[in-house]
Protein backbone atom coordinates (compact mmCIF):
# COMPACT_ATOMS: atom_id res chain seq x y z
CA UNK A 1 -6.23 -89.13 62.24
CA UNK A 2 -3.34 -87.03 60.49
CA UNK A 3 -6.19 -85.15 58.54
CA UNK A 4 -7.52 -83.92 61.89
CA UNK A 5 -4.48 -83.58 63.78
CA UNK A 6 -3.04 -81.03 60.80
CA UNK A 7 -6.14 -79.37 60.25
CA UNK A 8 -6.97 -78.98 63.87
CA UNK A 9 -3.11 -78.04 64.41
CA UNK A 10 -3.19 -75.21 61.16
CA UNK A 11 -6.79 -73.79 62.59
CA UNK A 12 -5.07 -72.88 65.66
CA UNK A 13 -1.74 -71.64 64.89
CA UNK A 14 -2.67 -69.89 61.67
CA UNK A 15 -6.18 -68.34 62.66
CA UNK A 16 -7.68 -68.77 66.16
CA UNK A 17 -3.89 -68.13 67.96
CA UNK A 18 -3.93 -64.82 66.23
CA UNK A 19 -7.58 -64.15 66.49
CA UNK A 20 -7.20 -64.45 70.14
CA UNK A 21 -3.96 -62.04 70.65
CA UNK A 22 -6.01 -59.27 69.64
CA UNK A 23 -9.61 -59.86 70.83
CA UNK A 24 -11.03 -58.62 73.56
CA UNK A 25 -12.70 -61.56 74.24
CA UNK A 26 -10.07 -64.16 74.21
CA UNK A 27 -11.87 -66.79 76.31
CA UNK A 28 -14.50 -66.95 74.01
CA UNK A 29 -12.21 -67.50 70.97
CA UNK A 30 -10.59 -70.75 72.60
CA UNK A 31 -14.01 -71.57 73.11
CA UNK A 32 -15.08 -71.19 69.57
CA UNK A 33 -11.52 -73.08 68.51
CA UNK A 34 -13.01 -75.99 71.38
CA UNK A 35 -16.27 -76.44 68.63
CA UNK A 36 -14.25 -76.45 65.73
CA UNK A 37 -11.86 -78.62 67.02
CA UNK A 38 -14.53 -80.89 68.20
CA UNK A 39 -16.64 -80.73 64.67
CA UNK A 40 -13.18 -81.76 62.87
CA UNK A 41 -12.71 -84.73 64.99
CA UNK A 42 -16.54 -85.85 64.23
CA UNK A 43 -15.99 -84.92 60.57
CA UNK A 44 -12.04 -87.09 60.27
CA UNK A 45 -12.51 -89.50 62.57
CA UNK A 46 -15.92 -90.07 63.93
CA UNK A 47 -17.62 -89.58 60.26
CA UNK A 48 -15.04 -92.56 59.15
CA UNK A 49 -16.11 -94.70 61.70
CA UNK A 50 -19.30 -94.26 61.60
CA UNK A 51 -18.83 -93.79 66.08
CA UNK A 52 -21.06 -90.15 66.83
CA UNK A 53 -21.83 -90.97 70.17
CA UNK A 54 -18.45 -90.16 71.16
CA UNK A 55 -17.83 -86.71 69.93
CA UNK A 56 -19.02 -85.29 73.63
CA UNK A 57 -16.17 -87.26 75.55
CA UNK A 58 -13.63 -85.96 72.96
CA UNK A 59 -10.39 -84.71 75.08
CA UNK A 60 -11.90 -85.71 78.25
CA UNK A 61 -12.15 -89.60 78.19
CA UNK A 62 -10.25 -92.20 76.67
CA UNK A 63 -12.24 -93.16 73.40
CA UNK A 64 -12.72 -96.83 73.92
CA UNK A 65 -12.78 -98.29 70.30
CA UNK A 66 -9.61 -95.77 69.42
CA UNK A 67 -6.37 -98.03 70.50
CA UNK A 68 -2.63 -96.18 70.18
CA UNK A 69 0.47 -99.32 69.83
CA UNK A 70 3.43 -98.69 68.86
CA UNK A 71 4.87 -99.28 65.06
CA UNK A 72 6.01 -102.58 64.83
CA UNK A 73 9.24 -101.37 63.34
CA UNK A 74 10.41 -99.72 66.80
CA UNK A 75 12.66 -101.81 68.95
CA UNK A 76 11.37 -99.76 71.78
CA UNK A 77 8.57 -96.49 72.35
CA UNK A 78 9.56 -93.68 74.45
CA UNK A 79 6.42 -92.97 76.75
CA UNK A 80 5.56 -90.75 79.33
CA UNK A 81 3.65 -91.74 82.28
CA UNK A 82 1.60 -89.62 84.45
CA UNK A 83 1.49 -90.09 88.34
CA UNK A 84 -1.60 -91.19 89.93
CA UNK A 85 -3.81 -87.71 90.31
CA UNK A 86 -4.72 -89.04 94.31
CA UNK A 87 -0.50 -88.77 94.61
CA UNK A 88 0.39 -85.14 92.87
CA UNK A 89 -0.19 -82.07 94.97
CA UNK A 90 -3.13 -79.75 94.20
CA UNK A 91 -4.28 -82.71 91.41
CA UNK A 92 -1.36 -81.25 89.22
CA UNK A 93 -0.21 -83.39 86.34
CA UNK A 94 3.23 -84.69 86.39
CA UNK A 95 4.58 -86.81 83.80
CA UNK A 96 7.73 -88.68 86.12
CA UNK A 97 7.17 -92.41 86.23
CA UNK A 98 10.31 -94.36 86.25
CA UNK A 99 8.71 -96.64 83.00
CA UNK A 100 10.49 -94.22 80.29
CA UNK A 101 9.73 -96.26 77.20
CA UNK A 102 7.80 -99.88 75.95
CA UNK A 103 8.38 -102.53 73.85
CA UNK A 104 7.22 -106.34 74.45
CA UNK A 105 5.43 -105.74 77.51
CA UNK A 106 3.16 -103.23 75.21
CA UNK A 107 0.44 -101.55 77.46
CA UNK A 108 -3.44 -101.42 75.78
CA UNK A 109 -3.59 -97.27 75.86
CA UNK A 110 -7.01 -95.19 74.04
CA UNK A 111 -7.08 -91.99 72.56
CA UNK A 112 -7.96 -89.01 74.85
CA UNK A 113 -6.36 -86.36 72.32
CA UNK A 114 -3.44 -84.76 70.62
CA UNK A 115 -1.57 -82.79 73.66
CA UNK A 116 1.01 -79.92 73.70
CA UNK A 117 2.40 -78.75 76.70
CA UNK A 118 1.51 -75.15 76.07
CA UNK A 119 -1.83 -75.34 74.51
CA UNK A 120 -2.16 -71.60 73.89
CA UNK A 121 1.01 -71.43 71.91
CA UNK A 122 1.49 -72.70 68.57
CA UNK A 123 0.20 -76.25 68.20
CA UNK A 124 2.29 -78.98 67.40
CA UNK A 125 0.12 -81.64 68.72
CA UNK A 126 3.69 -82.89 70.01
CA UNK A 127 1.63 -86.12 71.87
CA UNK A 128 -1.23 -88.35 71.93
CA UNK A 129 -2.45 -88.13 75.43
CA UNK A 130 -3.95 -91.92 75.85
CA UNK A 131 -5.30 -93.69 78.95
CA UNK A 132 -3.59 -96.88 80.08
CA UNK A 133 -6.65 -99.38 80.26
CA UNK A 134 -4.57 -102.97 80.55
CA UNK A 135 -0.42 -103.54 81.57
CA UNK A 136 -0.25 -107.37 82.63
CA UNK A 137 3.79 -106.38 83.57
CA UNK A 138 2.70 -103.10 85.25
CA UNK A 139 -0.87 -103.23 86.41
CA UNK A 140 -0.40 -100.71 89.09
CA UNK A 141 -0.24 -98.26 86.11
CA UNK A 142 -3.79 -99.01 84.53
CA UNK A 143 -5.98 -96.36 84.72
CA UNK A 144 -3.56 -93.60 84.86
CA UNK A 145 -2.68 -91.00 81.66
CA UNK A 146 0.39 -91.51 79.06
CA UNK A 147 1.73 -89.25 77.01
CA UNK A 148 3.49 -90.87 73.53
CA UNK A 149 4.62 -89.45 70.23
CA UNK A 150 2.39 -89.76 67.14
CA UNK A 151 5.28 -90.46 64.50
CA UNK A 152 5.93 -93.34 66.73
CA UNK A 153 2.52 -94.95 66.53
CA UNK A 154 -0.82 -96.09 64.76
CA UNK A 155 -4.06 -95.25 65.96
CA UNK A 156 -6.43 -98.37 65.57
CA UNK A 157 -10.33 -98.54 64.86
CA UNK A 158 -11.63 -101.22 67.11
CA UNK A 159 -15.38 -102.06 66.38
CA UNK A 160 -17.36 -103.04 69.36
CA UNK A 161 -15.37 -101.31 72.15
């Protein structure tokens, strides 16, 4: 995953950011940066997991056999949990539920994709935008979107999901 997430992260900031200042055409160059990103996540991650029929859900879905937990190290992990979309006006995203941060009660949360809050800036990939698909001490939160930091967590293959 770091591969992809610094080669993804260098593509944009160093050539496709630039490319699209200039052009006259600057929809179609975050378009092109949309296949390239998606042909670097086949070739890092899908390619080492032998998983292709993913690659078309990539950013869109929660990728089922891709689980985010938090290091084992951490005491607690800051998170960031999205309202419910049926709740935010005009289907906005906002990222204000009380739960502020995990530990034993650890939700199960997929990979949807790296996520910066200003995606046509310079890429960071600041967070791992995962879907919350199991919280026995919070179920009322399954289903919706989470937002956590990549330093503070591992990214697990899980064959057969």
């Amino acid at each position: 995953m770091r591969h992809y997430q610094e080669c993804a992260r260098t593509s944009w900031s160093s050539f496709f950011k630039p490319l699209k200042s200039f052009s006259a055409k600057p929809e179609e160059v975050w378009e092109r940066f949309v296949e390239v990103e998606r042909s670097l996540f086949k070739s890092f991650v899908l390619w080492e997991v032998e998983e292709w029929k993913f690659e078309e859900y990539f950013g869109e879905n929660p990728i089922s056999f891709l689980r985010v937990v938090p290091r084992p190290e951490l005491i607690r992990c800051n998170i960031m949990i999205s309202r419910s979309r049926d709740d935010s006006p005009n289907g906005a995203w906002y990222w204000d539920d009380p739960i502020k941060f995990i530990k034993d009660d650890k939700p199960d949360l997929r990979f949807i994709e790296y996520f910066d809050w200003d995606a046509e800036n310079f890429r960071d990939y600041q967070y791992i935008r995962t879907r919350i698909t199991a919280f026995e001490s919070q179920p009322h939160l399954v289903g919706r979107d989470a937002l956590i930091e990549p330093l503070n967590v591992l990214v697990y293959y899980e064959k057969g999901n």
